[in-house]
N, C-alpha and C. Protein backbone atom coordinates (compact mmCIF):
# COMPACT_ATOMS: atom_id res chain seq x y z
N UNK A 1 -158.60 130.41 -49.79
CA UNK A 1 -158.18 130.13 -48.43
C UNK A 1 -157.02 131.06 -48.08
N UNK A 2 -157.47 132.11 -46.90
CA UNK A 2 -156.05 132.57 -46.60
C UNK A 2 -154.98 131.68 -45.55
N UNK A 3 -153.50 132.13 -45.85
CA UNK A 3 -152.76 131.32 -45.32
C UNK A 3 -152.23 132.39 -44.45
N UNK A 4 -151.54 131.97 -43.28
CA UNK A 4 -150.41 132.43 -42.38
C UNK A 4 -149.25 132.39 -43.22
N UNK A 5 -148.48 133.11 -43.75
CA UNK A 5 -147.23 132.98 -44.30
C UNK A 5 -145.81 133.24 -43.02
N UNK A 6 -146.13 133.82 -41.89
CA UNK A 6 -145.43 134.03 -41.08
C UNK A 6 -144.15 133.14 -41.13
N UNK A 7 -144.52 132.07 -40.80
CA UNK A 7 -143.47 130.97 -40.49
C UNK A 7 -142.66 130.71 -41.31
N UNK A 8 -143.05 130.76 -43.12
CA UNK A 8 -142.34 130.16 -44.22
C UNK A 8 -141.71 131.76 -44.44
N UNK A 9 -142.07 132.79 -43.74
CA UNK A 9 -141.36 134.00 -44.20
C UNK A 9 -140.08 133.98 -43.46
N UNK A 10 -140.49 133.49 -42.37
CA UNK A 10 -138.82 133.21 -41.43
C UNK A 10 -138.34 132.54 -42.25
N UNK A 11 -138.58 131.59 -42.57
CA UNK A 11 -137.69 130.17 -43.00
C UNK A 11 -137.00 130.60 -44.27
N UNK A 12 -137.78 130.99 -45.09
CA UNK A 12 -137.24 131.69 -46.48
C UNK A 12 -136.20 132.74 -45.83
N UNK A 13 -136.34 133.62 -45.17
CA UNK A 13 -135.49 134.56 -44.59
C UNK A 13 -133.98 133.85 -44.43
N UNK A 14 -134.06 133.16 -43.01
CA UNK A 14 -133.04 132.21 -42.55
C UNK A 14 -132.45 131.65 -43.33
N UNK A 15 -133.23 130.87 -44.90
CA UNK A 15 -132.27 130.50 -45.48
C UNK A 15 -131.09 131.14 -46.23
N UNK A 16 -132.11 132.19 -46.51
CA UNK A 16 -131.23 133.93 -47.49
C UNK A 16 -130.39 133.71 -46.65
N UNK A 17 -130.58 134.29 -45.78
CA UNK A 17 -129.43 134.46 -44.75
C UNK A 17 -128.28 133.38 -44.39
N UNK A 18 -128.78 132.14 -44.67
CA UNK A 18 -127.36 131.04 -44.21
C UNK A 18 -126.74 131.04 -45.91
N UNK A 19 -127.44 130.97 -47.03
CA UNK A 19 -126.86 131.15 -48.00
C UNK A 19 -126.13 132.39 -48.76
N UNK A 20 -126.14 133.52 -47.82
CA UNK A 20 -125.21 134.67 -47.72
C UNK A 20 -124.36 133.66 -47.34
N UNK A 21 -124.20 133.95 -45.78
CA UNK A 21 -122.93 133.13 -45.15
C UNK A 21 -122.04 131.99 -45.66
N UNK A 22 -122.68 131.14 -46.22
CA UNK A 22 -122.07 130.60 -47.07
C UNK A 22 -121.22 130.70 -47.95
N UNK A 23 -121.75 131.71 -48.92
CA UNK A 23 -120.85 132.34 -50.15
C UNK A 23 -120.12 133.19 -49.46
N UNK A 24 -120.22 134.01 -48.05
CA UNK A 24 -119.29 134.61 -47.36
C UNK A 24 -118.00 134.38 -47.03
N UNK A 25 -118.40 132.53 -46.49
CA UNK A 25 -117.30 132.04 -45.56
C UNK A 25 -116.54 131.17 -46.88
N UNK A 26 -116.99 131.47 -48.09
CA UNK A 26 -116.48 130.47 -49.20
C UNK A 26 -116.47 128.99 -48.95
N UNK A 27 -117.86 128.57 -48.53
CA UNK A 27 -117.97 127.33 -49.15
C UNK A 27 -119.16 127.28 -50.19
N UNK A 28 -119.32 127.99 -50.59
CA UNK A 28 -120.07 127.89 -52.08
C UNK A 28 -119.92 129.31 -52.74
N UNK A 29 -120.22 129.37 -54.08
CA UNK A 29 -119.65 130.65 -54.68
C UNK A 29 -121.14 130.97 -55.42
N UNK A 30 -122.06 129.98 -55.63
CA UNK A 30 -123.38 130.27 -56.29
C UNK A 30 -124.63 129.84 -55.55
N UNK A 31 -125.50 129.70 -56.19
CA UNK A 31 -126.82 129.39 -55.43
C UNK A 31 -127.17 127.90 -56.47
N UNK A 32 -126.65 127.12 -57.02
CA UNK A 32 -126.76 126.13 -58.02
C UNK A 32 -125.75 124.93 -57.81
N UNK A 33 -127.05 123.84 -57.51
CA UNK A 33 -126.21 122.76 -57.14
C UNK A 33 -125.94 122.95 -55.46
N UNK A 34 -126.26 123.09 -54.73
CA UNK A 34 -125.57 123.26 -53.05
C UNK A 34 -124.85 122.08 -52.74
N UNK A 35 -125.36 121.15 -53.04
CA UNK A 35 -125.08 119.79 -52.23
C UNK A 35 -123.83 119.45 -53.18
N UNK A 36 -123.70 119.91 -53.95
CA UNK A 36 -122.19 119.29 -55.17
C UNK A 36 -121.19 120.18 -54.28
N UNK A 37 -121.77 121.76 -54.09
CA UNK A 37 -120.36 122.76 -53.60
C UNK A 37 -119.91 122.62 -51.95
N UNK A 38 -121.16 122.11 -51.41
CA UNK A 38 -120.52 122.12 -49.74
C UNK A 38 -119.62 120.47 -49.67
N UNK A 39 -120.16 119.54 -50.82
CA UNK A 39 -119.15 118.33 -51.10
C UNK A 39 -117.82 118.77 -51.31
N UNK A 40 -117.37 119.87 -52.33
CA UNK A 40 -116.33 119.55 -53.01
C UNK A 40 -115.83 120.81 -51.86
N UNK A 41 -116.39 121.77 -51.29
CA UNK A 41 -115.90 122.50 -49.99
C UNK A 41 -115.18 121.31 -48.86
N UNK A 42 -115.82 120.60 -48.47
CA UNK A 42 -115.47 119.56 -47.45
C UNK A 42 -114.20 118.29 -47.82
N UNK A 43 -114.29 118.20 -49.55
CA UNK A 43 -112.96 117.39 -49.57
C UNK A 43 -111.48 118.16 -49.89
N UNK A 44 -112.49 119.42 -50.21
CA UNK A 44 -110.86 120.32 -50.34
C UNK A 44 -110.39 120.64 -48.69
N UNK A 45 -111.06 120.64 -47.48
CA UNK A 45 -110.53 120.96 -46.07
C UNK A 45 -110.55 120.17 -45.75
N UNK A 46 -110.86 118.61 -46.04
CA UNK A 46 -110.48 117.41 -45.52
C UNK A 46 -109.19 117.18 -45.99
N UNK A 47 -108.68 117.86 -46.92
CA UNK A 47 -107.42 117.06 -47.78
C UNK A 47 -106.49 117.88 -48.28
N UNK A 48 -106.99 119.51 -47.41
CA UNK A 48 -106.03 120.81 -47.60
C UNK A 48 -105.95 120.71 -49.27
N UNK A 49 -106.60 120.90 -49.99
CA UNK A 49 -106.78 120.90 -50.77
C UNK A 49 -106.79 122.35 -51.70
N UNK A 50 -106.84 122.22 -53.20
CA UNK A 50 -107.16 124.14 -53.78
C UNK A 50 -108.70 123.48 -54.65
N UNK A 51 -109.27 124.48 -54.53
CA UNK A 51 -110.72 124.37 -55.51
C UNK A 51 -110.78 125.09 -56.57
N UNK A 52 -110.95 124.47 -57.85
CA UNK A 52 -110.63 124.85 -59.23
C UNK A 52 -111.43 126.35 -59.04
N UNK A 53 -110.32 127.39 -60.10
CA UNK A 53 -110.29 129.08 -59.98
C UNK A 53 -111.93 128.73 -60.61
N UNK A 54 -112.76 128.21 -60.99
CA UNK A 54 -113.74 128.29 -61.69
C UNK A 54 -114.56 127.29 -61.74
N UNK A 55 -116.16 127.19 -61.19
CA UNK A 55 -117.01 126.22 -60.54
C UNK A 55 -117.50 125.39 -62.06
N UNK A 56 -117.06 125.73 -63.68
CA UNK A 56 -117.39 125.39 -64.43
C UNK A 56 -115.96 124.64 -65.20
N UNK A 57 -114.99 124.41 -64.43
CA UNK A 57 -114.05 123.88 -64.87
C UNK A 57 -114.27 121.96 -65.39
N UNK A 58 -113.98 122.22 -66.73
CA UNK A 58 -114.29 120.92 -67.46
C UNK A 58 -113.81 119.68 -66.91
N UNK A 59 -113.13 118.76 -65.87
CA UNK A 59 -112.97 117.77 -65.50
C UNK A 59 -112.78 117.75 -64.33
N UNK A 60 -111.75 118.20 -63.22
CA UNK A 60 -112.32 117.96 -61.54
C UNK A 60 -112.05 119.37 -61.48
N UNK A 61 -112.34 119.39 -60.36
CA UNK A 61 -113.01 120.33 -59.16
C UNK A 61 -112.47 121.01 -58.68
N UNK A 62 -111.16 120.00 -57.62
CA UNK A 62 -110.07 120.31 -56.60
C UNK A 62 -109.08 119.91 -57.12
N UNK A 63 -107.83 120.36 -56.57
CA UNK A 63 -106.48 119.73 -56.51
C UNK A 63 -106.25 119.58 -55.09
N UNK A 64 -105.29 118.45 -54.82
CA UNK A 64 -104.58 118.04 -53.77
C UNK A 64 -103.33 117.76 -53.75
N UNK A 65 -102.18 118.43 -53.72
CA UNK A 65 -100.98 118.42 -54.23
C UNK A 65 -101.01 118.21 -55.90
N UNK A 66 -100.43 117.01 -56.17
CA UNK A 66 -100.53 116.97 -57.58
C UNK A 66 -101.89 116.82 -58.57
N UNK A 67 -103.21 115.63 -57.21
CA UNK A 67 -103.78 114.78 -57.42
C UNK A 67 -105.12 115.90 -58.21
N UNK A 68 -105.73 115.45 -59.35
CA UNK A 68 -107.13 116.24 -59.68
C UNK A 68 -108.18 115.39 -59.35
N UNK A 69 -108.23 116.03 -58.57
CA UNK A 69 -109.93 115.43 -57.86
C UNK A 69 -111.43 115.91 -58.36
N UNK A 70 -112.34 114.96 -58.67
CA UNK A 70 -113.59 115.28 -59.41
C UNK A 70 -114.31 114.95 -58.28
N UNK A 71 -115.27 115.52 -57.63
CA UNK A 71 -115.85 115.77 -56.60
C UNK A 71 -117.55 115.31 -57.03
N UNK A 72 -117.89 114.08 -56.62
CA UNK A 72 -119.50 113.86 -56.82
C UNK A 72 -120.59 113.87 -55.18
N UNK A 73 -121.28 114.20 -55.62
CA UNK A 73 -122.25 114.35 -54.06
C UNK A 73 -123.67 114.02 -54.17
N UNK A 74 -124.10 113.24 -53.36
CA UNK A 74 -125.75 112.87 -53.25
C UNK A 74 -125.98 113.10 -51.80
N UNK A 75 -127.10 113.84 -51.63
CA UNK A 75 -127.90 114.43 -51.11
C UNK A 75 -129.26 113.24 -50.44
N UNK A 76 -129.18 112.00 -49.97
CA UNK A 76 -130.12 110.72 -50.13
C UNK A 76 -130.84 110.84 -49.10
N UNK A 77 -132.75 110.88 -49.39
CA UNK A 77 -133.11 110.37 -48.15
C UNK A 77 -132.98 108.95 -47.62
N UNK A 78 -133.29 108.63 -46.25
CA UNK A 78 -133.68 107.42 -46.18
C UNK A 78 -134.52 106.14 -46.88
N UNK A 79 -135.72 106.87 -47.51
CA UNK A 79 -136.24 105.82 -48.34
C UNK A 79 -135.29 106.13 -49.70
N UNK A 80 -134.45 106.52 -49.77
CA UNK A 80 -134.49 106.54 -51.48
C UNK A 80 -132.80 105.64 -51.36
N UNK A 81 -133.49 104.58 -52.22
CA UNK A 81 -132.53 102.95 -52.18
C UNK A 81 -131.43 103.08 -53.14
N UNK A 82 -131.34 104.33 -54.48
CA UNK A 82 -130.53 104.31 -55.08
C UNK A 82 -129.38 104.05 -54.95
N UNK A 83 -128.17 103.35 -54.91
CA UNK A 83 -127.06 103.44 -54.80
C UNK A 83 -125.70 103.49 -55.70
N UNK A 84 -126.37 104.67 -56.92
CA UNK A 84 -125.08 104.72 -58.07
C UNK A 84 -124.43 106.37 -57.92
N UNK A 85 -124.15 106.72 -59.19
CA UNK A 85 -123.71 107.99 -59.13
C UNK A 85 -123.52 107.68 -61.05
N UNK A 86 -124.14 108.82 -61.44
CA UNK A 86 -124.15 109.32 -63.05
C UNK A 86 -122.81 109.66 -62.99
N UNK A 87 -122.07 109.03 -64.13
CA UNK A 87 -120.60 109.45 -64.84
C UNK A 87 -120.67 110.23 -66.00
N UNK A 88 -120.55 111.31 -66.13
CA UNK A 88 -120.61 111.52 -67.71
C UNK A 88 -119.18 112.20 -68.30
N UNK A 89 -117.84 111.59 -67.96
CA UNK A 89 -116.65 112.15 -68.22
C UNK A 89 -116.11 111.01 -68.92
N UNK A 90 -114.83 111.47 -70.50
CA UNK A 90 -114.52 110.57 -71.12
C UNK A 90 -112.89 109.68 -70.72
N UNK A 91 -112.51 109.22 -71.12
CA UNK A 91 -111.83 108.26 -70.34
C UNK A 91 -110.19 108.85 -70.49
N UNK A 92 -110.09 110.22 -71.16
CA UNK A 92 -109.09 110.88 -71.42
C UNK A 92 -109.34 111.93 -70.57
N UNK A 93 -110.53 112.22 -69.95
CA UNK A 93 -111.08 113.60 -68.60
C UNK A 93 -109.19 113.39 -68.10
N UNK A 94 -109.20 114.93 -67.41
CA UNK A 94 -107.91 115.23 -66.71
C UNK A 94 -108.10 115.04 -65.26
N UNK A 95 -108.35 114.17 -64.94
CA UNK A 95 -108.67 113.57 -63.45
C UNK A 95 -107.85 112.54 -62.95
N UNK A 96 -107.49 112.61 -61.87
CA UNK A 96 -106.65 111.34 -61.29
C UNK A 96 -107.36 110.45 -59.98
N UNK A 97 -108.50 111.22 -59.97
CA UNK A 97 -109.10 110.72 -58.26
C UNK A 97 -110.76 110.95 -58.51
N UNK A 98 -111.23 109.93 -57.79
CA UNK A 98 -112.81 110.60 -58.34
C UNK A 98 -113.35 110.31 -56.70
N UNK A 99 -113.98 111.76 -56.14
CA UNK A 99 -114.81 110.81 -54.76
C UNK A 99 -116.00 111.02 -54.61
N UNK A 100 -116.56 109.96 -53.76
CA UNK A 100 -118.10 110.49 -53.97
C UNK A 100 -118.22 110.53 -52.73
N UNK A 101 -119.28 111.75 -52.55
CA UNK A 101 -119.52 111.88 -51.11
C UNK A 101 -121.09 111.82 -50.79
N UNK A 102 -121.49 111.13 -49.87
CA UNK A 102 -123.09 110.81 -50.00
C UNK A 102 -123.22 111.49 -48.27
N UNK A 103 -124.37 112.02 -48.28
CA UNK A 103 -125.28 112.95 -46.85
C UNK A 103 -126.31 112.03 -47.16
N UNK A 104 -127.22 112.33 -45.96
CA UNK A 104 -128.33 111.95 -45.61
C UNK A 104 -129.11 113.14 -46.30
N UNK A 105 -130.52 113.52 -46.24
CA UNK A 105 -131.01 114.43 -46.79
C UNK A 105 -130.87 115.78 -45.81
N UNK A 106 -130.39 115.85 -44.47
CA UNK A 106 -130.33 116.94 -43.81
C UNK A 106 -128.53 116.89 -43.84
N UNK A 107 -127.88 116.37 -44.50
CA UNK A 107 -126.62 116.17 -44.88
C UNK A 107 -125.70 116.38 -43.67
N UNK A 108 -126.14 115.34 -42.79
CA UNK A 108 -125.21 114.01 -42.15
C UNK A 108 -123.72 113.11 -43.55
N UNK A 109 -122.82 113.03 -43.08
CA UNK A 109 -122.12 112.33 -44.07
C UNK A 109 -122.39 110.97 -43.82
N UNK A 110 -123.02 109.94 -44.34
CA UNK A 110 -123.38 109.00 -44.83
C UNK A 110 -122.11 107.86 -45.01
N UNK A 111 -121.54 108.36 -46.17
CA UNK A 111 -120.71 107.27 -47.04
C UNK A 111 -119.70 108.38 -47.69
N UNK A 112 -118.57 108.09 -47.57
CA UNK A 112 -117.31 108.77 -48.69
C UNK A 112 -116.06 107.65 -49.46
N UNK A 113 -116.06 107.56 -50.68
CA UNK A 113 -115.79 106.85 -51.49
C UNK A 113 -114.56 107.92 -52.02
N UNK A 114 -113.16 107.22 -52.28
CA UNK A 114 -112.12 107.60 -52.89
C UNK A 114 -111.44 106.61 -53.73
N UNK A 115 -112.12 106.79 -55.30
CA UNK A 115 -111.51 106.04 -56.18
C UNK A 115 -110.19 106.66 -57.00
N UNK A 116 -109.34 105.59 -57.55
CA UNK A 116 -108.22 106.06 -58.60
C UNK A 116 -109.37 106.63 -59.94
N UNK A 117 -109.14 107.32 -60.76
CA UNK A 117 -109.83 107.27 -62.00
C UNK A 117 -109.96 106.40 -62.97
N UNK A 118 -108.24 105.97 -63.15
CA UNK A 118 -108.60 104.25 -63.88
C UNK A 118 -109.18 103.14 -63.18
N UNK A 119 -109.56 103.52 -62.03
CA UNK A 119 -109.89 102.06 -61.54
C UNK A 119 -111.84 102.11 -61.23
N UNK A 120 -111.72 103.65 -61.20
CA UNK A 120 -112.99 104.27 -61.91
C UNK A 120 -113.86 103.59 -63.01
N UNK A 121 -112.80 104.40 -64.05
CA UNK A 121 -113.39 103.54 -65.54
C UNK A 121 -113.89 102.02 -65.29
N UNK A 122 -112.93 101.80 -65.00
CA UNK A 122 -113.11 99.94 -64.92
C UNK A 122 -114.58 99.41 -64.83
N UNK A 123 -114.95 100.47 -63.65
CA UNK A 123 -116.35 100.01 -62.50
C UNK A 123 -117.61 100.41 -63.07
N UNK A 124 -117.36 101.32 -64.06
CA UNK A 124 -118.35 102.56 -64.60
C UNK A 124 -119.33 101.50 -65.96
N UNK A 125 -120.65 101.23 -65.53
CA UNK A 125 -121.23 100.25 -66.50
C UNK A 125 -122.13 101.31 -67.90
N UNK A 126 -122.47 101.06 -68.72
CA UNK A 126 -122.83 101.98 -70.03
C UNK A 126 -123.91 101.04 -69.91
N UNK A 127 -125.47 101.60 -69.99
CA UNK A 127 -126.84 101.39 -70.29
C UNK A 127 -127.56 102.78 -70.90
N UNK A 128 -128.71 102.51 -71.01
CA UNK A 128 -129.65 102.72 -72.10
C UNK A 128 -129.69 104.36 -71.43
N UNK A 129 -129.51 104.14 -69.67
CA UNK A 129 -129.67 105.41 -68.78
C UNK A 129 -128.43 106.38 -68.65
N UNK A 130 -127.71 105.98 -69.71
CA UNK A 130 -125.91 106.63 -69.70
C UNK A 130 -124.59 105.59 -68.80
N UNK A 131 -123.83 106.35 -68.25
CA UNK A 131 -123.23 105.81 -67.69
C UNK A 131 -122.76 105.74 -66.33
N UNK A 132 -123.09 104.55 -65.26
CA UNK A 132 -123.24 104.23 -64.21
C UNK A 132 -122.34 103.99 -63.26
N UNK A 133 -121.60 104.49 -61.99
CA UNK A 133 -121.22 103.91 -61.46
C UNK A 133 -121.95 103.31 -60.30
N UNK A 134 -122.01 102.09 -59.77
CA UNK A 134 -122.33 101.63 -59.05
C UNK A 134 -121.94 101.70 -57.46
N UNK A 135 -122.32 102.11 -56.36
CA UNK A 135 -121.38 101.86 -54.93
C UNK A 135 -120.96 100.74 -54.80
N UNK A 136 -122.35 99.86 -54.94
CA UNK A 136 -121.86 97.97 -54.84
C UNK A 136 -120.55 98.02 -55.17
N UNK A 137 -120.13 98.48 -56.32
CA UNK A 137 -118.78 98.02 -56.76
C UNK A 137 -117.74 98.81 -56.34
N UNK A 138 -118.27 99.31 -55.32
CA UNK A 138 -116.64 100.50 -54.79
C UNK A 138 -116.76 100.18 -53.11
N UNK A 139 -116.85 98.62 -52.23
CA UNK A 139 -116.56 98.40 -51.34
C UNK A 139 -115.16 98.56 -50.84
N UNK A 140 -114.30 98.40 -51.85
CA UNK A 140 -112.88 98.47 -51.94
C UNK A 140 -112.33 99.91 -51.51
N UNK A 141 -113.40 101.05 -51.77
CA UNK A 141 -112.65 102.43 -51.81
C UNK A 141 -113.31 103.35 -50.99
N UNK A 142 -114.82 102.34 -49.99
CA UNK A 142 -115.08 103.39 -49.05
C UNK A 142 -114.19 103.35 -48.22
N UNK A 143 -114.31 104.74 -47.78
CA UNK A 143 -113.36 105.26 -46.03
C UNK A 143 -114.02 105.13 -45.21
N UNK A 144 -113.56 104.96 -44.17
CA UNK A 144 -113.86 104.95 -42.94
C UNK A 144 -113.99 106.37 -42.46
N UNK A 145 -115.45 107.15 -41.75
CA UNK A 145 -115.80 109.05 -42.40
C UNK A 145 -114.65 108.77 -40.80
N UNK A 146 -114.81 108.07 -39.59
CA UNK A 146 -113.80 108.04 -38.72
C UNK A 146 -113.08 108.37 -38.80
N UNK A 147 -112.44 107.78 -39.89
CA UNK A 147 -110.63 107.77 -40.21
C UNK A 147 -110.31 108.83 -41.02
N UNK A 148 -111.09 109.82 -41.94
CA UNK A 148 -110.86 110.82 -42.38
C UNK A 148 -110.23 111.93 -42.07
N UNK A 149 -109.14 112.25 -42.81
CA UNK A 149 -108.18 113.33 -42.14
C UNK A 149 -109.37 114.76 -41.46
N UNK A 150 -108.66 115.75 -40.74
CA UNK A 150 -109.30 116.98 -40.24
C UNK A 150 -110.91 116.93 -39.81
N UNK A 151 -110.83 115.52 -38.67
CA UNK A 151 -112.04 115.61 -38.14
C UNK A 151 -112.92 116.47 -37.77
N UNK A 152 -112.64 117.80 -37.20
CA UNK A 152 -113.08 118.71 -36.86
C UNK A 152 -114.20 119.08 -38.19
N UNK A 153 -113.65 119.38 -38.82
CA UNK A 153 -114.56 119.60 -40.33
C UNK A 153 -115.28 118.28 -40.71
N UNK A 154 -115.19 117.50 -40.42
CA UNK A 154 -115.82 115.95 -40.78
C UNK A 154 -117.18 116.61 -39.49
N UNK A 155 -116.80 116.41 -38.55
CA UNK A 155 -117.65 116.39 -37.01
C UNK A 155 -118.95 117.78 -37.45
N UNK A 156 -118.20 118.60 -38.29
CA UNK A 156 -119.51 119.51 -39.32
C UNK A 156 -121.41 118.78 -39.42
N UNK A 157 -120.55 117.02 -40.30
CA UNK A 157 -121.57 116.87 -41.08
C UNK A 157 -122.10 115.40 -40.46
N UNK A 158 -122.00 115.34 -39.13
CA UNK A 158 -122.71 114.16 -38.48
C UNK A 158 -123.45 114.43 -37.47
């Protein structure tokens, strides 16, 4: 069967092209993982923040004045009901802040969660599937995406 490729040749194109720009305008530095780097892009300019000299740095991400921030991100469609986030850092990690930031699948911001790290641990359950944090258990630490400092950059992802 021949196909028309026309259309998916744009699209593939367009994307090359927004993922130049991207690594241009420095909110991502690779092509791996997107949805983790335009997360941890958005809480470092929500929170004037610095982003670790190196995207492979062993425990968080960002700094925020003193604070080390570990930056998690889900990417969720509508049907997909999951509501945890995989932990796999030990309870000595050099982190003081852990947030999670959840999009819709065309990455709308959804939900943003700002936990302490010990209060992290606390929440973080150990099964057969590793180790879990749950949202259920972080009603306490969503934000309000409203109330989030440097709306302008928030107003990006809705």
């Amino acid at each position: 069967m021949d196909m028309n490729y026309e259309a998916q040749e744009r699209t593939i194109r367009n994307l090359v092209d927004a993922l130049k720009a991207l690594r241009e305008g420095g909110v991502t530095s690779n092509k791996t993982d997107l949805t983790c780097q335009i997360s941890e892009w958005l809480v470092k300019e929500i929170f004037n923040g610095t982003l670790a000299s190196t995207s492979i740095n062993k425990d968080w991400d960002l700094i925020v004045g003193e604070k080390r921030i570990q930056v998690k991100a889900h990417a969720k469609a509508a049907t997909n009901k999951n509501r945890k986030t995989h932990i796999s850092y030990s309870e000595a990690a050099l982190i003081d802040e852990l947030i999670i930031v959840v999009f819709t699948q065309d990455y709308a911001l959804r939900e943003f969660y700002s936990v302490p790290w010990s209060k992290a641990l606390q929440l973080i359950s150990h099964n057969k599937g590793g180790s879990i944090l749950s949202w259920n258990r972080l009603k306490a630490y969503r934000l309000d995406i409203e109330s989030l400092p440097n709306q302008p950059v928030v107003s990006l992802f809705k």
